[in-house]
Protein backbone atom coordinates (compact mmCIF):
# COMPACT_ATOMS: atom_id res chain seq x y z
CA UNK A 1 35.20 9.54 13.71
CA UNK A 2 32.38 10.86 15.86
CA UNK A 3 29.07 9.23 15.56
CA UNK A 4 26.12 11.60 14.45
CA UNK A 5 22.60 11.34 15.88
CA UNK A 6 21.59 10.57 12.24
CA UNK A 7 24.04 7.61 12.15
CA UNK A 8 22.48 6.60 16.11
CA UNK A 9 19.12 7.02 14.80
CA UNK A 10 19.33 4.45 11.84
CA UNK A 11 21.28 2.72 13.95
CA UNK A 12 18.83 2.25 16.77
CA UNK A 13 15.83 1.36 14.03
CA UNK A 14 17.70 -1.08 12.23
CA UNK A 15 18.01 -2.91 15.69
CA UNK A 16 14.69 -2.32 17.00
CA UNK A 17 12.82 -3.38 13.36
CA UNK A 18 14.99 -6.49 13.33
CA UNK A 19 13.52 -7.50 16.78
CA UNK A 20 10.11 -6.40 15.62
CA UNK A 21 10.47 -8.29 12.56
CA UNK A 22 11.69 -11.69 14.55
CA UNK A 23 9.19 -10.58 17.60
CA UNK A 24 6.32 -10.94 14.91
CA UNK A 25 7.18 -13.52 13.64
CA UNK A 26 7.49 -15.65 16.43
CA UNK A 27 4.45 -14.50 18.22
CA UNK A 28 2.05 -14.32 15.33
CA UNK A 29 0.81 -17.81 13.41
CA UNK A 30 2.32 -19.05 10.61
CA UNK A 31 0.42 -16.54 7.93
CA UNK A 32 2.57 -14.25 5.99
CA UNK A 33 -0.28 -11.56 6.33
CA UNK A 34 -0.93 -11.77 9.87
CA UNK A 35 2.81 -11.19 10.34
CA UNK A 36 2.73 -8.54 8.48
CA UNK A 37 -0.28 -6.87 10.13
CA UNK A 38 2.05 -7.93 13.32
CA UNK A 39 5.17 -6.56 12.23
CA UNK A 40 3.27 -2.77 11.39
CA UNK A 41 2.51 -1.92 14.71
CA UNK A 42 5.76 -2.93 16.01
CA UNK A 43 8.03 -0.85 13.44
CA UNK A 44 5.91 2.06 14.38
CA UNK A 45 7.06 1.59 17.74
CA UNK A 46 10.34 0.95 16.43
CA UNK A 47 10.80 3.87 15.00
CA UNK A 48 9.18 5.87 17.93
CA UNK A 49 11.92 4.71 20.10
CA UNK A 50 14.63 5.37 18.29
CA UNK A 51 12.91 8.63 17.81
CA UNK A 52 12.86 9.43 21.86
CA UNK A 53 16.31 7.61 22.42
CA UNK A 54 18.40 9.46 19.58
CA UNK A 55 16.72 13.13 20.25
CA UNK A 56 15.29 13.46 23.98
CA UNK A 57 16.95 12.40 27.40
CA UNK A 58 13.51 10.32 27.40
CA UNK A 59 15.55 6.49 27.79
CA UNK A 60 18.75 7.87 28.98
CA UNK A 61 18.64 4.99 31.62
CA UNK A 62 19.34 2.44 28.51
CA UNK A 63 22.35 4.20 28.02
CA UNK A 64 25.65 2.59 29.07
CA UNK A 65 27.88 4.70 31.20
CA UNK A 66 31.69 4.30 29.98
């Protein structure tokens, strides 16, 4: 089954929000609203880069070459 830039998209975000997700967590202190006010920004950006990786040649670098 071919794999549809919607499915790559989601794809892509739900990797990149679990690392933001973790990321904040990690680096923020042990406050359940500072890591969320951590964890914002970083979805944003999430979501950006899926954005540029799924519909531009912007990161076509990351790509593996089979």
């Amino acid at each position: 089954m071919p794999r549809t830039t919607h499915y790559r998209f989601l794809r892509t975000v739900g990797i990149l929000g679990t690392l933001a997700v973790v990321l904040s967590g990690i680096l923020s202190p042990p406050d359940p609203l500072t890591q969320l006010l951590y964890a914002g920004p970083l979805l944003l950006v999430a979501v950006l880069l899926a954005a540029l990786r799924t519909y531009t040649d912007t990161l076509e670098a990351l790509e593996p070459d089979f």
